[in-house]
N, C-alpha and C. Protein backbone atom coordinates (compact mmCIF):
# COMPACT_ATOMS: atom_id res chain seq x y z
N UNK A 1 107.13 20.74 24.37
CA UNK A 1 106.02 19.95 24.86
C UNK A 1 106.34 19.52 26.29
N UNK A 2 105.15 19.91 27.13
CA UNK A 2 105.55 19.41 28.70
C UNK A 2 104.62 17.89 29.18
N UNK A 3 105.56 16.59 29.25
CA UNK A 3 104.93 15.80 29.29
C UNK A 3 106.08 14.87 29.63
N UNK A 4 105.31 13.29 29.64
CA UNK A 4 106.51 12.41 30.38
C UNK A 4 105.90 11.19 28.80
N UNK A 5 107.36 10.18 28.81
CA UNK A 5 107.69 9.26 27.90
C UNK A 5 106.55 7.98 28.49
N UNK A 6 105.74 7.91 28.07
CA UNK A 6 104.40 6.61 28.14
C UNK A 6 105.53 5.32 27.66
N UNK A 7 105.44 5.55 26.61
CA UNK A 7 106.38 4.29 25.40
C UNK A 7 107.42 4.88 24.43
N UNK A 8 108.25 3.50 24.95
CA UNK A 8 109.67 3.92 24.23
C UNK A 8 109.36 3.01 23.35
N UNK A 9 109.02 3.17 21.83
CA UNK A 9 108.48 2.53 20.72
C UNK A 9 110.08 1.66 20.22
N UNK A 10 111.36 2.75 20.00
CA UNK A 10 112.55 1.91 19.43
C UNK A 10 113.43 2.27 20.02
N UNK A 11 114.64 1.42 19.85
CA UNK A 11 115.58 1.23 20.69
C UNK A 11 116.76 2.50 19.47
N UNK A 12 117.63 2.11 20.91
CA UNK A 12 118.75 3.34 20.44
C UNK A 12 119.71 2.62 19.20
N UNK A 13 119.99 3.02 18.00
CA UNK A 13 120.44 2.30 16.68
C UNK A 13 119.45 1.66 15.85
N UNK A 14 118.50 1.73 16.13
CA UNK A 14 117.09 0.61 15.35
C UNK A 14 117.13 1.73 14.07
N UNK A 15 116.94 1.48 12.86
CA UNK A 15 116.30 1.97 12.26
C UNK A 15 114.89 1.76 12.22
N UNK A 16 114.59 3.20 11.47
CA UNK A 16 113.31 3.62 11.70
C UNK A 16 112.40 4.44 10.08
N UNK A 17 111.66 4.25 9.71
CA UNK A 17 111.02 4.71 8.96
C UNK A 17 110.21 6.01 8.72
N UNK A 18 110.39 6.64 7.77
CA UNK A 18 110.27 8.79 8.08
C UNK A 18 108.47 8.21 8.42
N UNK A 19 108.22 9.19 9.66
CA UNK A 19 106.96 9.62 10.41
C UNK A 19 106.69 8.15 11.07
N UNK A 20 107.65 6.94 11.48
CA UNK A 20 107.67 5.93 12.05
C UNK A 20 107.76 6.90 13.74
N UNK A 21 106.80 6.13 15.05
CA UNK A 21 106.67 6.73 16.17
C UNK A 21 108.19 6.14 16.99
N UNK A 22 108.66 7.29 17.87
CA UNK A 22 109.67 6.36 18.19
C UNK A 22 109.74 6.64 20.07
N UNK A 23 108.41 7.61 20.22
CA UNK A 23 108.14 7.59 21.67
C UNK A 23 106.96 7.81 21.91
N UNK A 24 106.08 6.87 22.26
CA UNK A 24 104.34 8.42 22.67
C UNK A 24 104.67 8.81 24.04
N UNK A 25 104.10 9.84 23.63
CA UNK A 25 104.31 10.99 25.12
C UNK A 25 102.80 11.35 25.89
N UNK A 26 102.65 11.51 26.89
CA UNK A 26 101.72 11.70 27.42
C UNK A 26 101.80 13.45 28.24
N UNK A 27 100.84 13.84 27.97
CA UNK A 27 100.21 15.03 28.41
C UNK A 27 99.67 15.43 29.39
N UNK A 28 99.20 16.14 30.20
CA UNK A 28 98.10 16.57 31.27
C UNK A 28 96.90 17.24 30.41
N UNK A 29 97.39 18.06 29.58
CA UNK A 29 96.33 18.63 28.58
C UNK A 29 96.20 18.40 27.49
N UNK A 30 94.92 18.58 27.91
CA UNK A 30 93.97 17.91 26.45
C UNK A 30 93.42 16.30 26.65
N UNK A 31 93.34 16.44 27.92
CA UNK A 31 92.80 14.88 28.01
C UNK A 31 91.71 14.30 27.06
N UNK A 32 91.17 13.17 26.72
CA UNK A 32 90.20 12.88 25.56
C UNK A 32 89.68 11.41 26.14
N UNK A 33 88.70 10.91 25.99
CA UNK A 33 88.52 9.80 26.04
C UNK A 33 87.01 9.28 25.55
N UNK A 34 87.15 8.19 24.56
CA UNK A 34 86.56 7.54 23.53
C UNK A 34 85.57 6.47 24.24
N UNK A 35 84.28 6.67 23.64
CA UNK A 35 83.40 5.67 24.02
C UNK A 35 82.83 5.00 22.39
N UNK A 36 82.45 4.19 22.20
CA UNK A 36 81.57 3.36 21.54
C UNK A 36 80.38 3.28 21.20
N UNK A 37 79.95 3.84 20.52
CA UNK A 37 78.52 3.71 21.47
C UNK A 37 77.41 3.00 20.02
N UNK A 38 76.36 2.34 20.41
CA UNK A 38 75.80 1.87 19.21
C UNK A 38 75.11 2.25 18.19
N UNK A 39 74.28 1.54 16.88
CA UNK A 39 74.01 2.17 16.02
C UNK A 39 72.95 2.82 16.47
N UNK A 40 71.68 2.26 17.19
CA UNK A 40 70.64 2.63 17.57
C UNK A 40 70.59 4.07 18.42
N UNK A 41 71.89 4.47 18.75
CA UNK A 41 71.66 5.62 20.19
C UNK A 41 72.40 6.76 18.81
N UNK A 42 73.44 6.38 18.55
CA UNK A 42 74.53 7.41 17.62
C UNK A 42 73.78 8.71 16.95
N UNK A 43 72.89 8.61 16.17
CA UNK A 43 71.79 9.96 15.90
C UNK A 43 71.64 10.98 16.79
N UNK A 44 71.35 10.34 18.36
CA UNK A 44 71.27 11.29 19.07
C UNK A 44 71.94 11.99 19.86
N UNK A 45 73.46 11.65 19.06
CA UNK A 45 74.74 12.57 20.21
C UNK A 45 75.16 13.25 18.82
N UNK A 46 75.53 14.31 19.53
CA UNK A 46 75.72 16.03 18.24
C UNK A 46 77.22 16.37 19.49
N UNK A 47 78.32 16.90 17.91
CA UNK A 47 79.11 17.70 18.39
C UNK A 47 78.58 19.07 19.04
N UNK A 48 79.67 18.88 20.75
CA UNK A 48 79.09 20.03 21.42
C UNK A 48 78.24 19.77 22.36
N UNK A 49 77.96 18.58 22.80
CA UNK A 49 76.73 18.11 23.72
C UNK A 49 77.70 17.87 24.74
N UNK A 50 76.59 18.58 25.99
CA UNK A 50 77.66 18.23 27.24
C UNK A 50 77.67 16.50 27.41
N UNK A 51 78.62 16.11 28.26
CA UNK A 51 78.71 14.88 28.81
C UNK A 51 79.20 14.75 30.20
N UNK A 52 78.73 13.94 31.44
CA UNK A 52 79.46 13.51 32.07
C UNK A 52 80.38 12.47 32.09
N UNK A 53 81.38 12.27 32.94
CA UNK A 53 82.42 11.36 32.73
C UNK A 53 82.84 10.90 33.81
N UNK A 54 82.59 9.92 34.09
CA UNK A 54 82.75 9.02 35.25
C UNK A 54 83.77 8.14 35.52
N UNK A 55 85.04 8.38 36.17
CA UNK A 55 85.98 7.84 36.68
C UNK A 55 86.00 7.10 37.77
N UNK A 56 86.10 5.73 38.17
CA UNK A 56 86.00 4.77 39.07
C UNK A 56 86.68 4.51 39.76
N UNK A 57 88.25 4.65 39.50
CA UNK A 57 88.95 4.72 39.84
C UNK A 57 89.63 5.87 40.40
N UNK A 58 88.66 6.55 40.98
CA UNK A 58 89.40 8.43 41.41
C UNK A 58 87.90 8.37 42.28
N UNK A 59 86.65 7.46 41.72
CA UNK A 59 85.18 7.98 42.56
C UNK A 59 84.93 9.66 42.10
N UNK A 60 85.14 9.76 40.87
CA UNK A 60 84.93 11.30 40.88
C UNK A 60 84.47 11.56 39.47
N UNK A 61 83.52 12.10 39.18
CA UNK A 61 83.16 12.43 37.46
C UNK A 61 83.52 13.95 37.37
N UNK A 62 83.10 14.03 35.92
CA UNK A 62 84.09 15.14 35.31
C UNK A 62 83.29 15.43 34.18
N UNK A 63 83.00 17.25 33.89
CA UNK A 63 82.28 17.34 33.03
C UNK A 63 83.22 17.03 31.63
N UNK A 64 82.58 16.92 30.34
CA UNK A 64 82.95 16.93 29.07
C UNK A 64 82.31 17.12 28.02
N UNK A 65 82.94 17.45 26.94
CA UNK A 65 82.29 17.28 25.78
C UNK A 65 82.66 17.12 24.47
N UNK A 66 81.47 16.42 23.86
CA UNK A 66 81.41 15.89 22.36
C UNK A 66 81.95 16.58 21.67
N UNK A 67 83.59 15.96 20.93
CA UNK A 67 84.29 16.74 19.98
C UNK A 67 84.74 15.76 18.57
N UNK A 68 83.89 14.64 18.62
CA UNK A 68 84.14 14.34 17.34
C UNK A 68 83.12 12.78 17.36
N UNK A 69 82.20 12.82 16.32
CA UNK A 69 81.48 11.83 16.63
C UNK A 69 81.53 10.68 14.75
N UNK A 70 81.94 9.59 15.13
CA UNK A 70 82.60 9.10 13.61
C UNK A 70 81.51 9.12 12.66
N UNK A 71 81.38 9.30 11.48
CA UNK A 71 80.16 8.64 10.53
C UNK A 71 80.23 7.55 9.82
N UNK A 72 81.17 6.45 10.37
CA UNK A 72 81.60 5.38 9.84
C UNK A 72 81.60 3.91 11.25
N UNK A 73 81.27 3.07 11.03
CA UNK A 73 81.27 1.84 12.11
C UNK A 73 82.42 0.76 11.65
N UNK A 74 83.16 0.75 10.38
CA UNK A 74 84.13 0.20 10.19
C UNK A 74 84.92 0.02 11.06
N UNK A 75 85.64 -1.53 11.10
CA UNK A 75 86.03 -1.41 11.69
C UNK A 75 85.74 -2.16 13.75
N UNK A 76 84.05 -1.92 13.59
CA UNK A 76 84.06 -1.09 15.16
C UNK A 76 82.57 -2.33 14.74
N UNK A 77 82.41 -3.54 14.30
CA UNK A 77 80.87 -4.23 14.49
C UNK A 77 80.23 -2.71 13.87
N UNK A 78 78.74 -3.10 14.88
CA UNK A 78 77.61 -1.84 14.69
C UNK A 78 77.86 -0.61 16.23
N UNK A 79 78.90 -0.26 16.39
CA UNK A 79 78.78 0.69 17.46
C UNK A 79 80.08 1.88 16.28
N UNK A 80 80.03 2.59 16.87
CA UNK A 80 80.42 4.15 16.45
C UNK A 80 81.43 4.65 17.72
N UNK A 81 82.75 5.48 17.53
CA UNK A 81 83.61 5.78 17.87
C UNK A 81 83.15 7.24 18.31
N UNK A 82 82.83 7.91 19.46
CA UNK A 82 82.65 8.65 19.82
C UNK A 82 83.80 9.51 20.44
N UNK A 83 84.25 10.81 20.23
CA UNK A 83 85.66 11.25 21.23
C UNK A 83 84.90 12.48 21.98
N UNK A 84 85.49 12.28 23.21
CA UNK A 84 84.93 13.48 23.91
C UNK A 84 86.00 13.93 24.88
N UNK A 85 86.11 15.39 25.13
CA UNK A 85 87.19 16.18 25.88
C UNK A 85 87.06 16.36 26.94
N UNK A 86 87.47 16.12 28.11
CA UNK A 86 87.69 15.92 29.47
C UNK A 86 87.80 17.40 29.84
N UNK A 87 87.02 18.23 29.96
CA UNK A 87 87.21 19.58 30.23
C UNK A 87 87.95 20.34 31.32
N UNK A 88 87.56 19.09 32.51
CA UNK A 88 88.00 19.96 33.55
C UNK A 88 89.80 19.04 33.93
N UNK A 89 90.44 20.00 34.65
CA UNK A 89 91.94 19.40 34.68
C UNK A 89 92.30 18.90 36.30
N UNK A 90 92.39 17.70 36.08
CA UNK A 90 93.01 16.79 37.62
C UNK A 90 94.18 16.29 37.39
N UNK A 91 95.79 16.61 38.53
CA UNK A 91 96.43 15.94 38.19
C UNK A 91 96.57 14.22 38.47
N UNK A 92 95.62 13.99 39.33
CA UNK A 92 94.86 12.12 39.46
C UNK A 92 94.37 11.81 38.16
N UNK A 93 93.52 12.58 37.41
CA UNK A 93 93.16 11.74 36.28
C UNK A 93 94.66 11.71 35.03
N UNK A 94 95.12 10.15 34.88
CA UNK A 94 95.94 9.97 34.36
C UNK A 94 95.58 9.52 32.53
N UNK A 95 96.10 9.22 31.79
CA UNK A 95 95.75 8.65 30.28
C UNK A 95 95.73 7.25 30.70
N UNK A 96 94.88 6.90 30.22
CA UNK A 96 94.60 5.00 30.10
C UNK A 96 93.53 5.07 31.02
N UNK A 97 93.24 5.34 32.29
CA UNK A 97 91.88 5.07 32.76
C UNK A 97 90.76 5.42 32.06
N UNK A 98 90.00 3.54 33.26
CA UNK A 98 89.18 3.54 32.50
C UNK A 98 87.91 4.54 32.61
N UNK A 99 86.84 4.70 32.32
CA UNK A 99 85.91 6.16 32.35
C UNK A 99 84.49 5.36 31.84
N UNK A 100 83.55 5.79 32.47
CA UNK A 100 81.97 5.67 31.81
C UNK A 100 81.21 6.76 32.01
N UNK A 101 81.56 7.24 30.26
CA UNK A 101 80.53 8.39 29.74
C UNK A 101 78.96 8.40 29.38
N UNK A 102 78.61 9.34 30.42
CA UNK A 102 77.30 9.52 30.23
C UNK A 102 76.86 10.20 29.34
N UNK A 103 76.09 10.06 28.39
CA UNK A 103 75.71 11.11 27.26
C UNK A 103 74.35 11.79 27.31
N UNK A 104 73.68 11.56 28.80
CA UNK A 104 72.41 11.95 28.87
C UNK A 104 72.29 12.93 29.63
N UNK A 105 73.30 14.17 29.87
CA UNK A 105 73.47 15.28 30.37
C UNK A 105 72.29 16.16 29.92
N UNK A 106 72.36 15.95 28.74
CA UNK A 106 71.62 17.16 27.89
C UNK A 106 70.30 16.66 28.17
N UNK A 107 69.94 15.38 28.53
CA UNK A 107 68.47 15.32 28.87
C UNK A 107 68.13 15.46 30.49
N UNK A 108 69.29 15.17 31.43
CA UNK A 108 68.78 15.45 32.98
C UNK A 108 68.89 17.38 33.39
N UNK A 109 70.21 18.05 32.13
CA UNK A 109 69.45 19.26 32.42
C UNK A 109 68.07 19.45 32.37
N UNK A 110 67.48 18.59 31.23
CA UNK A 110 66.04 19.59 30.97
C UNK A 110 65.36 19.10 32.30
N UNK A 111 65.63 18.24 32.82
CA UNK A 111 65.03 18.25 34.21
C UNK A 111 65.03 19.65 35.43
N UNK A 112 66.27 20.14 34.99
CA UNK A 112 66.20 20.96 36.27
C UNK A 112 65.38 22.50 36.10
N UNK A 113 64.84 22.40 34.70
CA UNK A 113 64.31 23.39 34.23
C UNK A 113 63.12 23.77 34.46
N UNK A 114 62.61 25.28 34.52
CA UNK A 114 61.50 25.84 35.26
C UNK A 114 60.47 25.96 33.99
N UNK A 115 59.20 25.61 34.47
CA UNK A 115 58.36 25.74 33.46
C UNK A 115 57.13 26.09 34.24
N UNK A 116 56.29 27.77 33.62
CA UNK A 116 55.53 27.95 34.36
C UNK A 116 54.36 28.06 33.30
N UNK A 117 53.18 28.16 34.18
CA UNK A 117 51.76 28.27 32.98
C UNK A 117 52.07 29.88 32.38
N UNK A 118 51.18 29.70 31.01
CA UNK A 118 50.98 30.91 30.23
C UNK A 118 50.63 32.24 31.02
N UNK A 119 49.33 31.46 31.57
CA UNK A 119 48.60 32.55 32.32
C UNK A 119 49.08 33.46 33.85
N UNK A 120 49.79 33.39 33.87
CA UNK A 120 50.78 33.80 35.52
C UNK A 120 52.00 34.91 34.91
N UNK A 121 52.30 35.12 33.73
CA UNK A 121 53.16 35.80 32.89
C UNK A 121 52.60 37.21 33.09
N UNK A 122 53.51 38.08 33.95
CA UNK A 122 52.83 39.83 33.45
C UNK A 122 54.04 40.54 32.82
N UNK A 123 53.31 41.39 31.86
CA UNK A 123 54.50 42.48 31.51
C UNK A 123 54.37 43.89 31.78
N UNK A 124 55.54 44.26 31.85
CA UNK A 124 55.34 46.07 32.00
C UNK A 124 56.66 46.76 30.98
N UNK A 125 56.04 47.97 30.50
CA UNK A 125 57.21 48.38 29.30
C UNK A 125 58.03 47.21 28.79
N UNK A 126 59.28 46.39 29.08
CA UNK A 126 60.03 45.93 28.34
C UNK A 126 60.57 44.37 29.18
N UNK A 127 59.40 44.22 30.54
CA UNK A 127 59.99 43.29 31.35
C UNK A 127 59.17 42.47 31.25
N UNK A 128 59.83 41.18 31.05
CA UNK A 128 58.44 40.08 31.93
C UNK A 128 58.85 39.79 33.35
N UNK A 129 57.07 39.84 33.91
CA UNK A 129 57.64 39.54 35.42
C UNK A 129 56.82 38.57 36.43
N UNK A 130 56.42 37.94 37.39
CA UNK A 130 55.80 36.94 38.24
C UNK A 130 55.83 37.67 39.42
N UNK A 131 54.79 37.15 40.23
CA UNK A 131 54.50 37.19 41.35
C UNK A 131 55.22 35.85 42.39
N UNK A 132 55.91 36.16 42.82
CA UNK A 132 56.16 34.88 44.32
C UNK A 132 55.58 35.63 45.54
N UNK A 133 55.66 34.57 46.51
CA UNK A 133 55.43 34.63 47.84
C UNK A 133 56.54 34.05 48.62
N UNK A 134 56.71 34.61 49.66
CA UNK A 134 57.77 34.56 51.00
C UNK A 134 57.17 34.60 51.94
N UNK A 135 56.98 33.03 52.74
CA UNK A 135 56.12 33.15 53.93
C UNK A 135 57.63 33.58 54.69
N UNK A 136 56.16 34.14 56.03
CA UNK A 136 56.85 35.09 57.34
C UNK A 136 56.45 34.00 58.21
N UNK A 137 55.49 33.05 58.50
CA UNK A 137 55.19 31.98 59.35
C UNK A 137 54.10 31.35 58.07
N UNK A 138 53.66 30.06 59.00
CA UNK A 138 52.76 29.45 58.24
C UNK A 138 51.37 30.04 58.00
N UNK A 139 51.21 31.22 58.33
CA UNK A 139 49.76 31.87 58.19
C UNK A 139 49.60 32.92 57.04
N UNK A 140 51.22 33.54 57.15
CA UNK A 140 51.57 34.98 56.41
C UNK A 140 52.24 35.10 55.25
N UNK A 141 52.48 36.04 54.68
CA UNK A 141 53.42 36.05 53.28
C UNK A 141 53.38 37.52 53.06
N UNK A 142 54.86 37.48 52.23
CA UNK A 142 55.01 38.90 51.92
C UNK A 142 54.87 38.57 49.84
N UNK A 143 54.40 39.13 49.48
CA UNK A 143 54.68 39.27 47.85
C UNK A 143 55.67 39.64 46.84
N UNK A 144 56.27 39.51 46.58
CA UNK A 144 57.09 39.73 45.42
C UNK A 144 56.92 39.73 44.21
N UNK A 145 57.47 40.95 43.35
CA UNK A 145 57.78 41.05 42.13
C UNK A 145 58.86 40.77 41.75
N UNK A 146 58.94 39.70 40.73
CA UNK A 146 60.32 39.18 40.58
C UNK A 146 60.41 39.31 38.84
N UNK A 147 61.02 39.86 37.56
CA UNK A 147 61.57 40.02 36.38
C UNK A 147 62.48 39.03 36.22
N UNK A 148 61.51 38.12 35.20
CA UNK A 148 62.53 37.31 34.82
C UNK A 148 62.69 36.87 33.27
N UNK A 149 63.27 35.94 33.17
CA UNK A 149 63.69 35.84 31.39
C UNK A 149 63.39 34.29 30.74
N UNK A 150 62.28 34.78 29.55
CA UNK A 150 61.72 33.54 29.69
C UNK A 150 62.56 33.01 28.25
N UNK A 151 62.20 31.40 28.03
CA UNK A 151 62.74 31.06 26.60
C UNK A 151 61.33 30.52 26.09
N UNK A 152 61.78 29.22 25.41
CA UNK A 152 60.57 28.46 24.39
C UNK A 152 58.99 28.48 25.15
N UNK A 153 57.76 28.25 24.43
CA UNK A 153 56.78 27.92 25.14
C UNK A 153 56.65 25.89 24.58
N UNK A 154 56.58 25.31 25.67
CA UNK A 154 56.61 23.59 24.89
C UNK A 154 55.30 23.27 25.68
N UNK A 155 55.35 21.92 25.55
CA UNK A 155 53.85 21.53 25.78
C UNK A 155 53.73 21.12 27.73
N UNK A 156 55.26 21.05 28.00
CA UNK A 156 55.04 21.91 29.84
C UNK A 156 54.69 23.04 30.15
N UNK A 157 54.77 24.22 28.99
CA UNK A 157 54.46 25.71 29.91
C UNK A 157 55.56 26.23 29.26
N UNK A 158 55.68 27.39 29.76
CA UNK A 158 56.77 27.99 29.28
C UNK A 158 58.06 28.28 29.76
N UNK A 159 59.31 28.29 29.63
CA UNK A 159 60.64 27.53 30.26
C UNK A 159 61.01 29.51 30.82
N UNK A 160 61.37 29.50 31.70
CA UNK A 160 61.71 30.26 32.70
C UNK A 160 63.13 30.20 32.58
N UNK A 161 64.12 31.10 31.72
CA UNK A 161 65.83 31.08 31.73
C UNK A 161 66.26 31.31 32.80
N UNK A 162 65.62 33.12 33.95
CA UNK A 162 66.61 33.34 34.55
C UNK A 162 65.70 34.57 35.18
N UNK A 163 65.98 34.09 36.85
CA UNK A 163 65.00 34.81 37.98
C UNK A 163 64.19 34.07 38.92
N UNK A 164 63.61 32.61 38.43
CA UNK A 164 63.00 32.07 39.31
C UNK A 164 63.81 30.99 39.88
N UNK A 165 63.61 30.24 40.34
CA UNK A 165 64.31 28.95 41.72
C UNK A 165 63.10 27.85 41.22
N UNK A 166 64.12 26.69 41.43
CA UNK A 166 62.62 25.84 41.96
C UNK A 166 61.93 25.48 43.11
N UNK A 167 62.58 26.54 44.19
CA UNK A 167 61.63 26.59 45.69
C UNK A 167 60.96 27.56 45.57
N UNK A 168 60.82 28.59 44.58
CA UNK A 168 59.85 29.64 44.84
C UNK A 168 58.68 29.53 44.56
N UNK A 169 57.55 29.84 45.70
CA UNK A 169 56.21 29.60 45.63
C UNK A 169 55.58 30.77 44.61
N UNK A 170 54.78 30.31 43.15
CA UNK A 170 54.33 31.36 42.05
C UNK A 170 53.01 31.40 42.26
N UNK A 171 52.65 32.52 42.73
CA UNK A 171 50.99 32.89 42.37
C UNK A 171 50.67 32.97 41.25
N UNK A 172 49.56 32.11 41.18
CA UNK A 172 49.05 31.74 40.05
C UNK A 172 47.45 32.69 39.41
N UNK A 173 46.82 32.96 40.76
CA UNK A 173 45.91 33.86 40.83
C UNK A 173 45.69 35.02 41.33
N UNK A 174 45.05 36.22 40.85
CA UNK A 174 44.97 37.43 40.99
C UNK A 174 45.75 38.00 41.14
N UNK A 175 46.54 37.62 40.12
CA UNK A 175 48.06 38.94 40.04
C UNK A 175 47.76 40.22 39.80
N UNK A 176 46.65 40.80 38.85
CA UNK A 176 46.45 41.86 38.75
C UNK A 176 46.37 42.75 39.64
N UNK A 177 45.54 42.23 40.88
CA UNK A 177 45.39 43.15 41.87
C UNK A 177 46.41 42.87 43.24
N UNK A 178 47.98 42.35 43.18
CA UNK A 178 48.59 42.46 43.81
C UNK A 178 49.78 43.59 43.24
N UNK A 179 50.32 43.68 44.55
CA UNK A 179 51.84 44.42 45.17
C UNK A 179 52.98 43.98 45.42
N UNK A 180 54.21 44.55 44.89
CA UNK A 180 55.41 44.24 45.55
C UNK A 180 55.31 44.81 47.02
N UNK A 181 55.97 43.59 48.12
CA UNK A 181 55.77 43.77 49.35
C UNK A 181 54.40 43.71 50.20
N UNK A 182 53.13 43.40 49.45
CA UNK A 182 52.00 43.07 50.44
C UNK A 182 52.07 42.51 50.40
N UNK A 183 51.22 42.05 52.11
CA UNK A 183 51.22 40.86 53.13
C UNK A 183 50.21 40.33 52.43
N UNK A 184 50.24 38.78 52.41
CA UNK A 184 48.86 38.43 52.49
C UNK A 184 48.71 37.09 53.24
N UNK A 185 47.60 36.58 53.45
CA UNK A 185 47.12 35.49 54.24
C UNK A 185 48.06 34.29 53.66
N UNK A 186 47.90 32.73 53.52
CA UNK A 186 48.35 31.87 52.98
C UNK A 186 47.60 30.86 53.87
N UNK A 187 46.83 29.87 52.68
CA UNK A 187 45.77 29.26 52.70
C UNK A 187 46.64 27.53 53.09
């Protein structure tokens, strides 16, 4: 084990009792660190959910995730023992700091997510694909065919996995009778 002596639990001659601790050792890997969290929120954190992790003492967060969430408050009032794994490796982040875990990762992704109307969707043989535009000045544009990969349809539209941006301008009308690479005006 590669690590340094945290606590020297007993002294040299002490007796000691079989599986009694007689040093904790500290690690670089496998960092972990435990939040609390209450009865009211606990339902909605699932092993496996990303997390951020916010270190105050470094000014620096750190992704993680949910690896063990208790089903018991014993112990703990009405809040719940949450453990989550420090994924990424710093030799600044030490054991004992303190940390404020965010558990609302999984809801500011869905923010960054693309959702376009039904009707703007074309297919050909085995692709789905959209129309963008690429202005050349503020008057002009070139067209594009862009194939991309869609997921769920929800009550935003339908979620766009992989191909579009969220700066790309989507024609919404008369796709049928456009081209990859024609110019057109821009209103």
């Amino acid at each position: 084990i590669d690590g340094t002596v945290a606590v020297k639990v007993s002294e040299v001659n002490e007796n000691v009792r079989a599986g009694q601790s007689v040093y904790i050792l500290n690690t670089d890997d496998d960092l972990e660190a435990i939040s609390f969290v209450p009865e009211s929120a606990i339902g909605k954190i699932n092993i496996g959910s990303q997390v951020n992790i916010n270190v105050g003492a470094l000014g620096k967060s750190y992704l993680g995730e949910v690896i063990e969430v208790a089903t018991s408050s014993l112990q703990y009032g009405s809040t719940y023992p949450v453990k989550v794994a420090i994924l990424e490796k710093d030799k600044k982040l030490r054991s004992g700091m303190s940390v404020v875990i965010d558990f609302n990762k999984d809801v500011l992704a869905e923010k960054t997510k693309i959702f376009i109307p039904l009707n703007v969707i074309l297919k050909d043989m085995n692709t789905n694909y959209v129309f963008i535009v690429e202005k050349n000045d503020e008057s002009v544009g070139v067209v594009r065919k862009v194939e991309i990969k869609v997921g769920d349809i929800t009550d935003k539209g339908l979620e766009v996995l992989s191909g579009l941006s969220e700066r790309d301008e989507l024609i919404t009308a008369g796709m049928t009778k456009l081209e990859d690479g024609q110019q057109v005006k821009l209103k």
